[in-house]
Protein backbone atom coordinates (compact mmCIF):
# COMPACT_ATOMS: atom_id res chain seq x y z
CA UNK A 1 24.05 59.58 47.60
CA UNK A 2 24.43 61.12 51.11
CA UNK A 3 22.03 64.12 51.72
CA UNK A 4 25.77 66.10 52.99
CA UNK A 5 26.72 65.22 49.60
CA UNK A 6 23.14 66.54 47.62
CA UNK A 7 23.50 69.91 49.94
CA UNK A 8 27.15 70.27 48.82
CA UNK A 9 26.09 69.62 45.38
CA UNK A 10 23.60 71.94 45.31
CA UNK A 11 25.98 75.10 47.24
CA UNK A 12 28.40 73.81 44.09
CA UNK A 13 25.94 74.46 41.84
CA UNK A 14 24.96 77.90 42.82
CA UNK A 15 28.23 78.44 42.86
CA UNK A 16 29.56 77.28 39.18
CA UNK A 17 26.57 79.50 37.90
CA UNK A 18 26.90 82.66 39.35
CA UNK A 19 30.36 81.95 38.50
CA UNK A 20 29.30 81.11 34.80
CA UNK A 21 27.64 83.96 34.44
CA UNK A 22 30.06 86.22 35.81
CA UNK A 23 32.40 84.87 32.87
CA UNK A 24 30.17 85.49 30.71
CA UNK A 25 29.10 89.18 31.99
CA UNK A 26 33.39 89.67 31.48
CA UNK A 27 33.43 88.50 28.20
CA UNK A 28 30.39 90.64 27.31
CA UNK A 29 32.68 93.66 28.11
CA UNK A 30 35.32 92.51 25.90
CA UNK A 31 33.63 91.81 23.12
CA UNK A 32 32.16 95.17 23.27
CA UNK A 33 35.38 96.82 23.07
CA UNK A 34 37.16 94.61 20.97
CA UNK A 35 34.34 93.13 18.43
CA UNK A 36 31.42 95.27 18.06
CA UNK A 37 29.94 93.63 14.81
CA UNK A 38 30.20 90.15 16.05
CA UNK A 39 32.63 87.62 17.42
CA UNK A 40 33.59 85.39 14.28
CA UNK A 41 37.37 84.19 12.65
CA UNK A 42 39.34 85.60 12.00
CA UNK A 43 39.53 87.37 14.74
CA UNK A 44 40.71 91.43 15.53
CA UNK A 45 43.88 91.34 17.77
CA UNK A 46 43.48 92.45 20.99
CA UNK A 47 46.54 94.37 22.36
CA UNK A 48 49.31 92.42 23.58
CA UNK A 49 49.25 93.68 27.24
CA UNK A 50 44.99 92.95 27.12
CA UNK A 51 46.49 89.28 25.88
CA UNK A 52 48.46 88.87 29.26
CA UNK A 53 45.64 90.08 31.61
CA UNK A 54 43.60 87.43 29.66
CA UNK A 55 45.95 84.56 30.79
CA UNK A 56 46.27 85.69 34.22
CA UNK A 57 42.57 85.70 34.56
CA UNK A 58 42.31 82.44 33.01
CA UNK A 59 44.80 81.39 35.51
CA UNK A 60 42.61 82.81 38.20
CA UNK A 61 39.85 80.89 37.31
CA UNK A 62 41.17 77.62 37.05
CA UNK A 63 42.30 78.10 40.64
CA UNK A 64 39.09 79.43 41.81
CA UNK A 65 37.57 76.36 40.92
CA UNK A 66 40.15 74.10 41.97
CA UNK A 67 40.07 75.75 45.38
CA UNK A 68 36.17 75.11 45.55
CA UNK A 69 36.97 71.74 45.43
CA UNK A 70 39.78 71.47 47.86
CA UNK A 71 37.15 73.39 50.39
CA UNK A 72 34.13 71.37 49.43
CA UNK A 73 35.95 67.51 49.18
CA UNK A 74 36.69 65.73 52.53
CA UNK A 75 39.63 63.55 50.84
CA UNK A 76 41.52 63.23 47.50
CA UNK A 77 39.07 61.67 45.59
CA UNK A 78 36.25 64.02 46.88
CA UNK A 79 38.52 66.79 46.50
CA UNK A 80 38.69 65.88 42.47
CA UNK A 81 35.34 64.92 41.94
CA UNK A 82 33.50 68.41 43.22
CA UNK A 83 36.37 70.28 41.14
CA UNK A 84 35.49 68.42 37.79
CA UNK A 85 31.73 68.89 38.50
CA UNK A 86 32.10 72.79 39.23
CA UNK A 87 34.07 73.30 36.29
CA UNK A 88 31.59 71.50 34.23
CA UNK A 89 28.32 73.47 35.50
CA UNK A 90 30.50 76.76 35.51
CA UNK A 91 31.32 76.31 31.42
CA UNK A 92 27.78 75.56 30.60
CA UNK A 93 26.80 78.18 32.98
CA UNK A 94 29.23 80.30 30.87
CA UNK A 95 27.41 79.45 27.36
CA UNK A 96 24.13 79.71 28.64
CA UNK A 97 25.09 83.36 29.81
CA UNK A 98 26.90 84.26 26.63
CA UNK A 99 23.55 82.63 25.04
CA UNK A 100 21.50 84.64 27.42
CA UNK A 101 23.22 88.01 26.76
CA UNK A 102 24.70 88.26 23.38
CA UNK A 103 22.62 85.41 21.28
CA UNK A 104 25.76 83.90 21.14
CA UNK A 105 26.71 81.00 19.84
CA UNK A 106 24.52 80.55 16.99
CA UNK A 107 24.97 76.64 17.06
CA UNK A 108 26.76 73.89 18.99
CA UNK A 109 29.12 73.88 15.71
CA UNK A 110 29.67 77.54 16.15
CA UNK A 111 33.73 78.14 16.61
CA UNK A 112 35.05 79.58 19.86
CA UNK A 113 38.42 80.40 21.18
CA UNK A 114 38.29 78.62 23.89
CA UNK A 115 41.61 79.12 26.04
CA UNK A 116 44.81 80.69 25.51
CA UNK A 117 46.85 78.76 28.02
CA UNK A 118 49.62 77.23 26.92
CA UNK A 119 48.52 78.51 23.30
CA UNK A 120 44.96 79.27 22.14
CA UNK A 121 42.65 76.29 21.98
CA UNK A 122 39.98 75.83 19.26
CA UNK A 123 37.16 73.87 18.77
CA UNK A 124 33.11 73.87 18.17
CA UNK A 125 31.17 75.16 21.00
CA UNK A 126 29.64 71.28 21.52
CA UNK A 127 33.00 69.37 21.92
CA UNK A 128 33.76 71.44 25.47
CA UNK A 129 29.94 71.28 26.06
CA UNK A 130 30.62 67.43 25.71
CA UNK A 131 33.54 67.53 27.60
CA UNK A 132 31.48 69.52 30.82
CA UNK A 133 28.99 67.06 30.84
CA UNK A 134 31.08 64.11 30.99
CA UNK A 135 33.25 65.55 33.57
CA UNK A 136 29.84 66.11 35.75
CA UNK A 137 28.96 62.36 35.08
CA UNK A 138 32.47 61.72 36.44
CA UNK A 139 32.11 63.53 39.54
CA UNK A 140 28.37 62.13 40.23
CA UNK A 141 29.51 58.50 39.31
CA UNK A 142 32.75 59.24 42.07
CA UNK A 143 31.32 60.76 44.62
CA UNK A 144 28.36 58.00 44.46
CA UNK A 145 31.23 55.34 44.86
CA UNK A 146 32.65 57.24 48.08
CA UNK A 147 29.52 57.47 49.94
CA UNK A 148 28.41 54.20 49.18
CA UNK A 149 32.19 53.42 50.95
CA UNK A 150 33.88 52.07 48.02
CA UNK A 151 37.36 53.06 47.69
CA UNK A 152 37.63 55.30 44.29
CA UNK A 153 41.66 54.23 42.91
CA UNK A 154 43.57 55.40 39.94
CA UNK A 155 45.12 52.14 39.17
CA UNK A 156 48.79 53.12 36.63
CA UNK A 157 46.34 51.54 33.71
CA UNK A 158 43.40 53.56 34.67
CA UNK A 159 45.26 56.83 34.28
CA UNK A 160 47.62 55.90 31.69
CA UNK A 161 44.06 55.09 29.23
CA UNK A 162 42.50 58.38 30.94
CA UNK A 163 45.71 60.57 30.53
CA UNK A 164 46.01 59.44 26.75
CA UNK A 165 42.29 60.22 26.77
CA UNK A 166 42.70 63.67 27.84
CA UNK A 167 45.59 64.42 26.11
CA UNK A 168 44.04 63.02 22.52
CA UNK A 169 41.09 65.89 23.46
CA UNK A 170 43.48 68.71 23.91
CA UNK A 171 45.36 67.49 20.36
CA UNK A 172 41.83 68.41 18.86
CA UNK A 173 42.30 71.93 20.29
CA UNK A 174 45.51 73.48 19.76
CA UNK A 175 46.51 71.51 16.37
CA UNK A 176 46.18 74.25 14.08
CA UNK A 177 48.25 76.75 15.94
CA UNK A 178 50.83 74.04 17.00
CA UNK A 179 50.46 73.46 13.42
CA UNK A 180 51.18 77.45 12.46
CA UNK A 181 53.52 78.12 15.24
CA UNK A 182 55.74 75.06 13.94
CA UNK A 183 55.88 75.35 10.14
CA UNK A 184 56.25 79.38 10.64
CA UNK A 185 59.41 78.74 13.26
CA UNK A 186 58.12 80.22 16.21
CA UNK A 187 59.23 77.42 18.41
CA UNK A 188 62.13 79.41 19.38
CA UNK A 189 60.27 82.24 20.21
CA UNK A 190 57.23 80.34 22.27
CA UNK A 191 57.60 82.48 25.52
CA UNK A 192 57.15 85.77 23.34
CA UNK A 193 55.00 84.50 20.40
CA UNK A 194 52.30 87.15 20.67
CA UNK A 195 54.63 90.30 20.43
CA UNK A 196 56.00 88.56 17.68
CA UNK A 197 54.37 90.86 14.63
CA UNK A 198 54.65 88.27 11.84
CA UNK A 199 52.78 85.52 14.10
CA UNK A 200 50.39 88.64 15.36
CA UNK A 201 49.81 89.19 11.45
CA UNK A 202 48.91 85.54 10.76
CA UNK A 203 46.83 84.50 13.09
CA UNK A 204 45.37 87.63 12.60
CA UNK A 205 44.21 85.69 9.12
CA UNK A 206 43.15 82.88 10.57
CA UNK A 207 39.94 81.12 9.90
CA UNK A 208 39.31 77.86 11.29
CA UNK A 209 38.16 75.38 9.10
CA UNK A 210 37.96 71.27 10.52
CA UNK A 211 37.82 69.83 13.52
CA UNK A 212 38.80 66.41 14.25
CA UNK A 213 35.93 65.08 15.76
CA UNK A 214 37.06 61.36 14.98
CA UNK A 215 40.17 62.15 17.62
CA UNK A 216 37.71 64.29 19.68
CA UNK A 217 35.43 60.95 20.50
CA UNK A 218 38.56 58.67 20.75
CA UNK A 219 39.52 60.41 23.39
CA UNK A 220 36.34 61.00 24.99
CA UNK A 221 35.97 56.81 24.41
CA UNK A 222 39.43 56.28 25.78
CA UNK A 223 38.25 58.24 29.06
CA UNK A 224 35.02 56.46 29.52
CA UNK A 225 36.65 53.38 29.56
CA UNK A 226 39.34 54.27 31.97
CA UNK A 227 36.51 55.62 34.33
CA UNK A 228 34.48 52.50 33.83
CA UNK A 229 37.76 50.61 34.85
CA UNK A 230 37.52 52.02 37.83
CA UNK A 231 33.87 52.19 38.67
CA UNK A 232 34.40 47.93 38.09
CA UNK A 233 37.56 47.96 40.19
CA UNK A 234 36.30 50.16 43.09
CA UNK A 235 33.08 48.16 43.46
CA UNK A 236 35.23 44.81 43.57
CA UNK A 237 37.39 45.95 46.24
CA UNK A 238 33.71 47.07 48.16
CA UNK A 239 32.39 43.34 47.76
CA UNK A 240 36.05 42.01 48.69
CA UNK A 241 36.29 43.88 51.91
């Protein structure tokens, strides 16, 4: 790796910390307000217009750290890999600080709402843990590739095995209230579903139980092989040229 890669990666890790622990210091605040005695399912409903700030600062995020990327990458393939490995050090960054400050999680198993966007997510604390580290692997393994001057391509194969991946993952997450928002009938109400009181009520009740880790590794499998794909591919075209 090129030493202007190592300083960028190390300005992109001071970065996804502080960052990470700003999260975390956020969070902190809420669950002061909102859950005193502990965060655990089912949860207390937060008000609905606290709900919407939540999304827009999720939203926020996510383009924070895509814009770090776009600033810190040179091309397209740049330009993905430092986003995927900022957004992996900033959520471990963000469980180490919620770790740090509130004792919290009590295990890798531990449940966590993790997202709202487009509906909340759910899972064990490990499987985005998992999903952070991998996605720094990626971004090591790509930008490695590019200074090395391999050309980094997503062949239509490539991402059709990696976009099944991912999409497999984020199954895992939002089943059980794709699940609940489905057999209740609140399809027809999606864009409004959390001023609806009778979905407010019961997810107010809900306690999540199993999570398909079987799924959860197929898809991790599915994206490791895609990325291997085109770790093979890239270095072929390097010896070809």
């Amino acid at each position: 790796m090129h030493q202007k890669s190592k300083e960028k990666f190390l300005i992109l890790i001071t970065f996804a910390i502080a960052m990470g622990f700003l999260e975390s210091i956020v969070v902190v605040y809420l669950r002061e307000l909102y859950y005193p005695n502990g965060f655990f399912f089912p949860l207390k409903l937060i008000p609905t217009h606290t709900y919407s700030i939540e999304i827009i600062r999720e939203i926020s995020t996510i383009v924070m750290l895509i814009s770090i990327g776009f600033i810190a990458g040179k091309n397209r393939i740049q330009k993905f890999a430092f986003f995927l490995f900022v957004f992996g050090v900033w959520d471990i960054a963000y469980y180490l600080g919620l770790k740090l400050f509130l004792n919290w999680p009590a295990s890798f198993l531990t449940w966590d709402l993790l997202f709202l966007i487009p509906i909340p997510w759910v899972g064990p604390v490990l499987a985005p843990v998992i999903c952070s580290v991998g996605m720094i692997l990626i971004s090591l393994l790509f930008i490695r590739l590019n200074d090395n001057g391999a050309t980094v391509k997503f062949e239509l194969k490539e991402l059709l095995i990696m976009t099944i991946g991912i999409l497999i993952i984020f199954a895992t997450y939002i089943h059980d209230y794709s699940v609940m928002i489905i057999k209740g009938g609140y399809l027809s109400g999606f864009f409004s579903l959390f001023e609806n009181q009778q979905f407010r009520e019961l997810s107010a009740q809900y306690v999540p139980e199993f999570y398909n880790w079987y799924l959860f590794f197929i898809g991790v499998i599915l994206i490791s092989v895609s990325v291997l794909m085109i770790y093979n591919s890239s270095l072929k075209q390097r010896e070809e040229s």
